[in-house]
Each structure stands twice: as C-alpha cells, then as structure tokens.
Protein backbone atom coordinates (compact mmCIF):
# COMPACT_ATOMS: atom_id res chain seq x y z
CA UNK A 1 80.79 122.94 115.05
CA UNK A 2 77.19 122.91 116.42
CA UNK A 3 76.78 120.19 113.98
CA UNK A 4 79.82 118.07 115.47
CA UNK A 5 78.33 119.03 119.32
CA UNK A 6 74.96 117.12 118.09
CA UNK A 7 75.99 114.37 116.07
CA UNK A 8 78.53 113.14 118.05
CA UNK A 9 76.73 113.30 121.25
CA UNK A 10 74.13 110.74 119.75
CA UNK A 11 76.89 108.87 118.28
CA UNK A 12 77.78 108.30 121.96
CA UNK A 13 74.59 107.40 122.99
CA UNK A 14 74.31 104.97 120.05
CA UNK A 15 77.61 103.04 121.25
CA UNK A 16 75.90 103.22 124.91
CA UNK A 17 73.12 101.41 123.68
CA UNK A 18 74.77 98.80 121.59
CA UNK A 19 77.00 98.00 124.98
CA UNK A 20 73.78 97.55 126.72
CA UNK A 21 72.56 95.32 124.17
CA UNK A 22 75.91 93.34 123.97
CA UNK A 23 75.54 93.92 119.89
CA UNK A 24 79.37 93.69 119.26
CA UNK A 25 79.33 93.42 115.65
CA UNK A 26 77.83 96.69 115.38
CA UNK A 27 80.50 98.54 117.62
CA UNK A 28 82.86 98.62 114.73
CA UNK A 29 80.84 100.92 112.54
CA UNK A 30 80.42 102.76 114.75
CA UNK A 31 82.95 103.75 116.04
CA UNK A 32 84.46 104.66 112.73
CA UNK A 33 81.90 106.80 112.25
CA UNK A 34 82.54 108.45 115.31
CA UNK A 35 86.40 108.89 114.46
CA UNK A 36 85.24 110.25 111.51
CA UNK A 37 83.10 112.93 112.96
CA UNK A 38 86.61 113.92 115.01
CA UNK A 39 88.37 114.17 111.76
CA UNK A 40 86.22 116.94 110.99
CA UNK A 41 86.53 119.47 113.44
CA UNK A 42 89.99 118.68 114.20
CA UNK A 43 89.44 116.83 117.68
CA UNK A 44 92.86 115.16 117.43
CA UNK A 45 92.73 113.96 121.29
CA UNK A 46 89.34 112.22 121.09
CA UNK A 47 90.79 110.86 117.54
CA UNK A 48 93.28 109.24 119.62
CA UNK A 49 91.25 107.72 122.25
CA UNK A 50 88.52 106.39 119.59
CA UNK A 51 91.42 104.53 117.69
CA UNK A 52 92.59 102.92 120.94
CA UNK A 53 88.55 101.73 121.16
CA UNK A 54 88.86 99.54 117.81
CA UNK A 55 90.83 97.08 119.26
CA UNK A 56 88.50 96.56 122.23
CA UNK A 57 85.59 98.26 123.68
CA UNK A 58 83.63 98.53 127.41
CA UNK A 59 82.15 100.88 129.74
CA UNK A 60 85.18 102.21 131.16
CA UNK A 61 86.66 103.64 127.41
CA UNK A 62 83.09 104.80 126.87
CA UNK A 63 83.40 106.80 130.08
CA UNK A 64 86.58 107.92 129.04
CA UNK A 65 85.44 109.27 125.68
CA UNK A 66 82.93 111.26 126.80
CA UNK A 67 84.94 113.22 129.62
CA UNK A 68 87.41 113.65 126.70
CA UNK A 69 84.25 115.18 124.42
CA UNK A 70 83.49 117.67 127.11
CA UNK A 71 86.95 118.62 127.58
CA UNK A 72 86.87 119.49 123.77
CA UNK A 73 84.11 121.40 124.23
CA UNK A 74 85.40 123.60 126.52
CA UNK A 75 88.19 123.98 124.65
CA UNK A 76 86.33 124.93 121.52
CA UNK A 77 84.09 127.30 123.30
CA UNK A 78 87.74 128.33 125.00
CA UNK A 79 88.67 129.21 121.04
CA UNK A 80 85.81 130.92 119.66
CA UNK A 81 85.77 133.41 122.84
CA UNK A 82 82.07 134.48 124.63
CA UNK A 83 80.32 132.58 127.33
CA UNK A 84 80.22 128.99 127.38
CA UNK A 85 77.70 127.12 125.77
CA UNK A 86 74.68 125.08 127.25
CA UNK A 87 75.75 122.20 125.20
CA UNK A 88 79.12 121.94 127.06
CA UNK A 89 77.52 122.44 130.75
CA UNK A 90 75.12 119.64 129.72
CA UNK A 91 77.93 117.57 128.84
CA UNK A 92 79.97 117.84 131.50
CA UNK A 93 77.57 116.98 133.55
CA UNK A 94 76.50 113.66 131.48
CA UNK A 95 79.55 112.57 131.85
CA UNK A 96 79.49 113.10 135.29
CA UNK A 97 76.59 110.95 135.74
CA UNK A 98 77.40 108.33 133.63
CA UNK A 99 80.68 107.86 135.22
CA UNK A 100 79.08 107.18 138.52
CA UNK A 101 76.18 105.58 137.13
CA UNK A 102 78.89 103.07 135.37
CA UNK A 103 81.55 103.17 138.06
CA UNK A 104 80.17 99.36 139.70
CA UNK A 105 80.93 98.03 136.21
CA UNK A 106 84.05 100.09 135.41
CA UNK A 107 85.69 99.12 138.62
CA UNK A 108 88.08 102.48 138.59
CA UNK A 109 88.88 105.27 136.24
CA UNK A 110 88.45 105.41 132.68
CA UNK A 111 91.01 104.86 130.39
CA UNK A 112 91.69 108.13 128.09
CA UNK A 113 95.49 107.42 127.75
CA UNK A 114 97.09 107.56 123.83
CA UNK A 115 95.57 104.38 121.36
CA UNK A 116 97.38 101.40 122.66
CA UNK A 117 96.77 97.75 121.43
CA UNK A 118 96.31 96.78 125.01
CA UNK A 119 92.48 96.52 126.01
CA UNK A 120 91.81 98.29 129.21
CA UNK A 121 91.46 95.94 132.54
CA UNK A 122 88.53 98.17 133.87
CA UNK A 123 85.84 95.59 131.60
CA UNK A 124 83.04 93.77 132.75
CA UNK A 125 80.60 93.80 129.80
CA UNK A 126 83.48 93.26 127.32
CA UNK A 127 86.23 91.34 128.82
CA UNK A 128 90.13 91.42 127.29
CA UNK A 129 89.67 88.08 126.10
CA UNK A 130 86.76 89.15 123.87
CA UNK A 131 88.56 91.63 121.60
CA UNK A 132 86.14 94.21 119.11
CA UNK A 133 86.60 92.50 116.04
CA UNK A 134 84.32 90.59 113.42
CA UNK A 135 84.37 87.09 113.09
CA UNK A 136 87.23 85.42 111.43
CA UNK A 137 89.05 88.65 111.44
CA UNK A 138 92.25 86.84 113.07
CA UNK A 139 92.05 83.81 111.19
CA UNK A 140 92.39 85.99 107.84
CA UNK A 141 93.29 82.36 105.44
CA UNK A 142 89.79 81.00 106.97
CA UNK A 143 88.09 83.82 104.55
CA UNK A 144 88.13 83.46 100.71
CA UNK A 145 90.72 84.53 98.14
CA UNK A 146 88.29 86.75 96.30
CA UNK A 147 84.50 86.98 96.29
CA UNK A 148 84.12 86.04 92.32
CA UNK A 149 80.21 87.67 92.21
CA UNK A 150 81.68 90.95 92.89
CA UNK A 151 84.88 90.62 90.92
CA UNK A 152 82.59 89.05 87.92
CA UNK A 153 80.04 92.08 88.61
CA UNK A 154 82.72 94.71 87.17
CA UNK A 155 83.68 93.55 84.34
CA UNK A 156 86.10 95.37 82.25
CA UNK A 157 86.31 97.47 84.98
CA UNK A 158 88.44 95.02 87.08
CA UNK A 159 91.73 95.76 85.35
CA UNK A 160 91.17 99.63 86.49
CA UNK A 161 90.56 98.38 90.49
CA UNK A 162 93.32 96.31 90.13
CA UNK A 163 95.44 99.14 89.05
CA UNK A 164 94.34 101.23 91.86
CA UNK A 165 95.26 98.97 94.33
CA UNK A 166 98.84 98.71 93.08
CA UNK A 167 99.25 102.23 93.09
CA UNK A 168 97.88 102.21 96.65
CA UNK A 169 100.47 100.11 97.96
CA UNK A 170 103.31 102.32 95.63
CA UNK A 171 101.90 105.10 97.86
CA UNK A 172 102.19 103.03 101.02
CA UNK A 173 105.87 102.15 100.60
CA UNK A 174 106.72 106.00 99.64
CA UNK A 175 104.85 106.89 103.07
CA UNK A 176 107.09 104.04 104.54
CA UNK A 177 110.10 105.31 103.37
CA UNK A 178 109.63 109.02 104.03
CA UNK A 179 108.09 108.62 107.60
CA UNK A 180 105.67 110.18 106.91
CA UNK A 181 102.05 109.99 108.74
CA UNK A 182 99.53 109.29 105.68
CA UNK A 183 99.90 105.60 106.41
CA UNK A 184 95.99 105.50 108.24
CA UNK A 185 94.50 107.22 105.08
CA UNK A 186 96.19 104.72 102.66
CA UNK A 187 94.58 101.94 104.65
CA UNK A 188 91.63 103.01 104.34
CA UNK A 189 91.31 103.83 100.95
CA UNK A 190 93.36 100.47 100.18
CA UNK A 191 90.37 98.56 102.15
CA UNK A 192 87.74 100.37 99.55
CA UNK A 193 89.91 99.15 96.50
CA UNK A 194 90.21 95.71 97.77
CA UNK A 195 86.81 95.83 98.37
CA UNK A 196 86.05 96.95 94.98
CA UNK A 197 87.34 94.31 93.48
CA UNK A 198 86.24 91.61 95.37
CA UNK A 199 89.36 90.56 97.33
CA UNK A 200 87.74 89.56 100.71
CA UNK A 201 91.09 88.08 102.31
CA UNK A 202 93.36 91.25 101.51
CA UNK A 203 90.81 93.80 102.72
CA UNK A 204 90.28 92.01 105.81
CA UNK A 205 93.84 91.84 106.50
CA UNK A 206 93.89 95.73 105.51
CA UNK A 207 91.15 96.23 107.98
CA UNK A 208 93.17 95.13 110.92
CA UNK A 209 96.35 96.22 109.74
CA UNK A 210 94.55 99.81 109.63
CA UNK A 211 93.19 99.42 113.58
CA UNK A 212 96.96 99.08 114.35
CA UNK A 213 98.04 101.41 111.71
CA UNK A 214 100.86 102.70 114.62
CA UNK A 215 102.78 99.77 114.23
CA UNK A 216 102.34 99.26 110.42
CA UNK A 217 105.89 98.84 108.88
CA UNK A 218 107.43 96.89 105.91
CA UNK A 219 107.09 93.66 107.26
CA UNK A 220 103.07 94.14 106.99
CA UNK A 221 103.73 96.01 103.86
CA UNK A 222 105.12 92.52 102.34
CA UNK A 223 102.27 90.66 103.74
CA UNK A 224 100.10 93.09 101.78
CA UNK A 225 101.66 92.56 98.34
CA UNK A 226 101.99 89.32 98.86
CA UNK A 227 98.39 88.46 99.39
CA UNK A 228 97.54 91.42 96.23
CA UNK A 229 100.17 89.44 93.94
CA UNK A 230 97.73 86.09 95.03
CA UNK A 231 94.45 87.76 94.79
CA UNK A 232 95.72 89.00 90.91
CA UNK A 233 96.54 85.43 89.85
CA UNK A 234 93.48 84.28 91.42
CA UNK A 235 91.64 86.91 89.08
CA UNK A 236 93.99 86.11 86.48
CA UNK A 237 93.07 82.18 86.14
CA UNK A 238 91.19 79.41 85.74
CA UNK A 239 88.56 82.58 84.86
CA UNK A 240 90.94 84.46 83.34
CA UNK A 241 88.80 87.57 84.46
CA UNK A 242 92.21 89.70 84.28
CA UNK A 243 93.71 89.83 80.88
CA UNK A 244 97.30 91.27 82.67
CA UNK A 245 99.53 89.74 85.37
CA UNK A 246 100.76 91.59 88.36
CA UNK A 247 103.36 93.39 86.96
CA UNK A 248 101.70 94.05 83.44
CA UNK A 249 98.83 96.22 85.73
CA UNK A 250 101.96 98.47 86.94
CA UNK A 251 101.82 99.96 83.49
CA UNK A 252 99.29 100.43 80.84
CA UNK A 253 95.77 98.06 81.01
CA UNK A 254 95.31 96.00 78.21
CA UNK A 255 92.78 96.68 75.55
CA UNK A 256 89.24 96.32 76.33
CA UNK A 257 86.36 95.67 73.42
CA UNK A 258 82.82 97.15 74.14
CA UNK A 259 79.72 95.76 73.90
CA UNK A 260 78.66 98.66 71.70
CA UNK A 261 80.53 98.73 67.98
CA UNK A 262 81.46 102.41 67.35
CA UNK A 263 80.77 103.49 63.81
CA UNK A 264 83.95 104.33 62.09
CA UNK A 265 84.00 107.51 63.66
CA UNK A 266 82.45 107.43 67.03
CA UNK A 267 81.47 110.30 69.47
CA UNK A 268 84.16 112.85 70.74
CA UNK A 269 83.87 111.85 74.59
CA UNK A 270 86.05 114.30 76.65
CA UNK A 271 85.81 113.62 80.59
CA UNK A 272 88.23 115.75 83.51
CA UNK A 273 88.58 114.02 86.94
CA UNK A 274 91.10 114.57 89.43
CA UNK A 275 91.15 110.62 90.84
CA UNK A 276 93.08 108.51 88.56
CA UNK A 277 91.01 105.05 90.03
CA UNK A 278 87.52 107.57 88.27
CA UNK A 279 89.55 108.00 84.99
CA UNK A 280 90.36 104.73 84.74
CA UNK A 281 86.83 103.59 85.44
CA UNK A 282 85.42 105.74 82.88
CA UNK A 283 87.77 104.77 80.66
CA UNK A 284 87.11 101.48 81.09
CA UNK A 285 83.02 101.50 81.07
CA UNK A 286 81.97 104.82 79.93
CA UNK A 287 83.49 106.11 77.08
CA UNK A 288 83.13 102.23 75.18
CA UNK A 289 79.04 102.47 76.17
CA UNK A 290 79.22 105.30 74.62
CA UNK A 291 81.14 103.91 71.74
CA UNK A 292 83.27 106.72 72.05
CA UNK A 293 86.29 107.19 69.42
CA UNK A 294 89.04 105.57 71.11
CA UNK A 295 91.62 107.76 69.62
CA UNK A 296 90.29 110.88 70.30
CA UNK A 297 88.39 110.27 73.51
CA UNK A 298 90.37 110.67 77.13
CA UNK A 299 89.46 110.54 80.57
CA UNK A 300 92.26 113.39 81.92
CA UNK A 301 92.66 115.27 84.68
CA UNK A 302 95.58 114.21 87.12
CA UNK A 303 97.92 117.45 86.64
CA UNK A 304 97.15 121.04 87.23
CA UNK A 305 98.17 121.36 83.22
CA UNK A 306 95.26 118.71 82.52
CA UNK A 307 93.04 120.53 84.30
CA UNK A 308 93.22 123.54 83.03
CA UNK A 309 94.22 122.64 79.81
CA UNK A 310 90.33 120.67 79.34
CA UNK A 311 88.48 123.64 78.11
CA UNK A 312 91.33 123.44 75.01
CA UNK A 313 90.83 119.83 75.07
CA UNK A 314 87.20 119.49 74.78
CA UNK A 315 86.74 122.46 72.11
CA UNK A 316 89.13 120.59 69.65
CA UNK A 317 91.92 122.81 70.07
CA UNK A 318 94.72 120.61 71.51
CA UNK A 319 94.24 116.65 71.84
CA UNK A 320 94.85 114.32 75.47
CA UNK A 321 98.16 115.42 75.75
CA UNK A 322 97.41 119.19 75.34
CA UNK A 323 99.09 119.06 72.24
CA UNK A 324 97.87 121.65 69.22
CA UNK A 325 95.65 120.56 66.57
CA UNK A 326 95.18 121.57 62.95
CA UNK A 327 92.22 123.07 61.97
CA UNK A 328 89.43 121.89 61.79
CA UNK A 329 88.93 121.89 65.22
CA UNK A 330 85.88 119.39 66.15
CA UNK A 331 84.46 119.39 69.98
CA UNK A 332 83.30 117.15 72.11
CA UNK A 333 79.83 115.39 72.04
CA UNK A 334 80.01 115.26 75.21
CA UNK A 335 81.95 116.25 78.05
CA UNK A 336 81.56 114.67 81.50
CA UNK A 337 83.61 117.11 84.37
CA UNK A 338 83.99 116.21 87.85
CA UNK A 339 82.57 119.66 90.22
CA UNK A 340 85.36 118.98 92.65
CA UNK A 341 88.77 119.23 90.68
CA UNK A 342 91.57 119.01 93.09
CA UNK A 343 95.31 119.45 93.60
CA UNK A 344 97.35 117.90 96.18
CA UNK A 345 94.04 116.73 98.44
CA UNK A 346 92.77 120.98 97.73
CA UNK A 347 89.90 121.41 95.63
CA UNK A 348 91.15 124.62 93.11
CA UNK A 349 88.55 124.32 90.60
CA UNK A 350 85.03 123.47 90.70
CA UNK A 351 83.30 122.03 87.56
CA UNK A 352 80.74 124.29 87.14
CA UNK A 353 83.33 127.36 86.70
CA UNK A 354 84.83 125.15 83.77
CA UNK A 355 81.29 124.35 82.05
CA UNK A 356 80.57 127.95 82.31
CA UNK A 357 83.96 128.89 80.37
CA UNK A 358 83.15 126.51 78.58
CA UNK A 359 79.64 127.73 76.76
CA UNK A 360 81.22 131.09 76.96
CA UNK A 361 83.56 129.84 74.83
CA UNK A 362 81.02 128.18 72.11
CA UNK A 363 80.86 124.75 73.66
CA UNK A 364 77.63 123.17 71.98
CA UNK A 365 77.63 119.42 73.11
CA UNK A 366 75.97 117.47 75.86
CA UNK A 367 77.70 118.77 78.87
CA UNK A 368 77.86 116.93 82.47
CA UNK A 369 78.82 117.57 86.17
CA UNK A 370 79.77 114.04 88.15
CA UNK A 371 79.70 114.62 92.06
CA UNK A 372 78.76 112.61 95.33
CA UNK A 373 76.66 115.38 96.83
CA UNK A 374 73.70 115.44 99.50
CA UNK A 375 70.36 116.00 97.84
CA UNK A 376 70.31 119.88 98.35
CA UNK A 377 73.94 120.28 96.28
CA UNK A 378 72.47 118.16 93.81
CA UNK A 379 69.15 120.79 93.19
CA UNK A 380 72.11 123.32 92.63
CA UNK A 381 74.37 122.11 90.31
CA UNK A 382 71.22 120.62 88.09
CA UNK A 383 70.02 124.18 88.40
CA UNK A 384 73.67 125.90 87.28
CA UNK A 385 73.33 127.47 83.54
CA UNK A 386 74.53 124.82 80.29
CA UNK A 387 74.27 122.03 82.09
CA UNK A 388 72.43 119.03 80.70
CA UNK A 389 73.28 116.00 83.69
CA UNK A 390 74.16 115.66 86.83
C-alpha cells in the first residue's frame, strides 16, 4: 500500500505535466499505467474514473482523480485502523490546491461521476472535439492489414499466435454469453496477441473497443472475427506465411520442420507451463532448436493433472498424456518449468518446489526455471538448489 500511495501520486503528477505540455500522445500510456496501479490495491472507484479518462482527458478529470485518490486514502487508512497517515493529509490538501489553482481553466467542478463515453464540458486545454486517442485510431481501414516485418520476424511461431488469438475471441463470446465481467481483461490480452503477430488493424480496433469495453457486445464481437478471419488470409497468402486457414488453426497446427535435423533419436525435452499461447510457443521454437524428439518431447501443463503429473512425466515414468510406460524408463535431458504454475488465474505451485522433487527424486538432466521476474527474484531462483538456468 505505501508503494501504491507513492507511485501513484507521481503518476499524477506525470499526467499534470504532460497536460501542461499539451503532449497528448503520451496521455494514453499513461493513464493505463495508472489504472493499472488501481488494479492492484483494489481502488475500484478511482478504476472507474481513470477508464472514463481514456476517452478524453483535461484539467477538470485530473482534478477529479485526485480528490477521488485522497478519498481512497482515507478510506484505506479508515481499514487498516490507527491514526491517519501524513501521506493522506498531504493529499488532501494537494488536491485542494490544485483544484483552486485549476478552477479558471476547469470552469466548475470536476467530473468524478462513473466512466461514461461522454467527455466532460469543464475543458479548456483539451476540448470535446479533440478526443484522447492516437492518430488514425477512428479511421481503423486507414492502418495496414498486418505489419509483415513482425509477422515475418516469428516464424514458425506465427501459427501458435494465431491460435491464441482464436482462442481469445472463443473466450470473449463465452464471457458474452454468460454475462459475465472478464470482457476488459480479454481485450487486453487480445490487443497483446494481435500485436504479437503483427495484425496492426485488429489490435487497433481492439484498443478502442477495450476503452469502451462497457458497451462491448456481439455486434463488436463480429467486427472482431471478421477483421481476425482477414488478417489470417492475409498471413495465409500471396506469402503463404501460415500453412493453415482460419478454421484449420481452431484445431491442431500443422507440422513445423526445424532448422536443426535431430539425430534419429533426439533429446528428451520435457517443459510444464500453465499458458497454453507459452506451450505452444515452445513447442513451436524451442523444443525443434533443440532438435528435441518429437514423439517424446511435450510442452504440458494446462490441467491440474498435467501439472502435477510432470515430475512422472519428466523421469520417464508416464509419457504427455500421463500415461504409464514400460521399463526402461529414460528422463528428460532437459526440463524447462515455468516458477509460477497456476490454476484458474491462482498460482498453486511454484517451479522451484517441482525441481526440488524433482532431484529428490533422481532427476539428473539440465534443469530450468522460465519466469518474468524483477532483477532481485531473478538472484533467487538462480540461487535455488539443482537448478542450472533461469
């Protein structure tokens, strides 16, 4: 929490000065980090107000965001009990200031009402007409069908990205269908796999369908997998950089030769992630660099049974589909295990505990730990017992 009180206090001042300096294009960023510094602790009102903010942003919502971030401090310091802290005095009384510093440019009181499309008529610096967006961002056709450096970049990776996008907009229609509220998340992890892959028009049409994710039904749904059905046979030919078509990706990729030959019997590659776009990836890239027997080498991981079935898997006791083997039992040459293996969105296992039941158990191969850590987690898990990589 004293982390949140700091960071998003110069997040604040950040988006003060970039008003100042009229830099537009750079509100966008930041402001998504700023919702995502909310996220964290919870701060579900100021989440609200910071979403209304991506369709348009002045002075007055500024205003308005930071008497809504002292009023969450209060009401954090009203949770954990004791005295108040200096940190929320100080900023109530910023935002004090700043609102009557501001209040010739605001024109009236700021605008901390529920996210509404609507751009708030208290604006001077940033008028209605002159919504926060990037350029081109309405005129989505204006942009190209796919950036070919990127999409030529991953090679036999592409199928994989292409993949996870489908699955992403599977997920999308379930959410539809079940009312449910996951519809913000999807769009933002369906921007990263558009992204991924190169598809410039579809993730820009993502990005603003996620800044008005309230009103996202099936009709923008359609859009969606209409543009993703145009992006795949733009992919698909005159390059012919995707050996599938739209509805072959909706099933099993097509097979991939490496640019390493395997000798006839090539290393025992066993690898446990809990993202199915990672498996797919190393699947795709890893275990044929490798030249990894394609038989016996799997990328698993997407059940709890996978999971913790992998110690079984990567000793030679049972094969991909935790099915018993004969003796003799061969292990891996090298495993590769993701440190944060979760269930449902909750990590259950870390990857460490595995490696360590793992030696305990006789393991003898190269063993690996695959995680997007800071610096200090990093000096730890290259520090944890049997582990050759991080």
């Amino acid at each position: 929490l004293s982390e949140f009180r700091r960071g998003v206090r110069r997040t604040l001042d950040d988006l003060l000065a970039l008003l100042d300096a009229r830099d537009v294009g750079a509100l966008p960023d930041e402001l998504h980090h700023l919702l995502g510094q909310c996220r964290a602790v919870g701060a579900r009102r100021i989440q609200l107000a910071v979403g209304k903010c991506k369709s348009a942003f002045d002075y007055g919502k500024l205003v308005g965001l930071e008497e809504l971030l002292a009023e969450t401090f209060e009401a954090m310091d009203a949770r954990c009990g004791g005295e108040p802290l200096e940190s929320t005095a100080a900023q109530c009384s910023h935002a004090k200031q700043l609102a009557d510093r501001l209040a010739p440019l605001v024109g009236g009181p700021p605008d901390k009402s529920p996210p509404s499309a609507t751009p708030s008529k208290h604006s001077s610096v940033l008028p209605p007409s002159q919504p926060l967006q990037r350029p081109q961002r309405d005129n989505t056709d204006a942009l190209p069908l796919v950036n070919w450096e990127i999409a030529r970049a991953l090679g036999d990776a592409l199928n994989a990205a292409c993949v996870e996008c489908e699955s992403t907009l599977e997920k999308l229609h379930k959410a539809l269908v079940s009312c449910g509220e996951q519809c913000e998340l999807l769009l933002r992890s369906l921007v990263g796999c558009c992204e991924q892959i190169g598809a410039t028009r579809m993730a820009r049409l993502v990005v603003d369908f996620e800044s008005r994710h309230t009103e996202f039904g099936p009709l923008q749904l359609d859009a969606l997998r209409t543009l993703h059905a145009e992006t795949l046979s733009a992919l698909s030919a005159p390059e012919g950089l995707l050996a599938a078509s739209a509805s072959a990706l909706r099933g099993t990729s097509p097979p991939r030769t490496s640019r390493l030959k395997p000798a006839e019997e090539g290393l025992f590659v066993a690898v446990v992630d809990d993202s199915a776009f990672s498996r797919k990836i190393f699947e795709a890239t890893l275990l044929p660099a490798l030249g990894a027997d394609a038989q016996r080498s799997k990328a698993i991981g997407g059940t709890k049974e996978e999971q913790v079935g992998f110690i079984s898997f990567a000793l030679g006791l049972v094969d991909a589909s935790l099915h018993d083997l004969p003796p003799p039992h061969r292990q891996a040459d090298v495993v590769l295990i993701d440190e944060n293996l979760a269930l449902d969105g909750e990590v259950h296992l870390s990857g460490s505990y595995v490696l360590a039941r793992l030696r305990e158990q006789g393991y003898v191969g190269v063993a690996c730990l695959a995680s997007s850590c800071d610096r200090e987690q990093l000096k730890r898990l290259m520090a944890v017992p049997g582990v050759d990589l991080v």
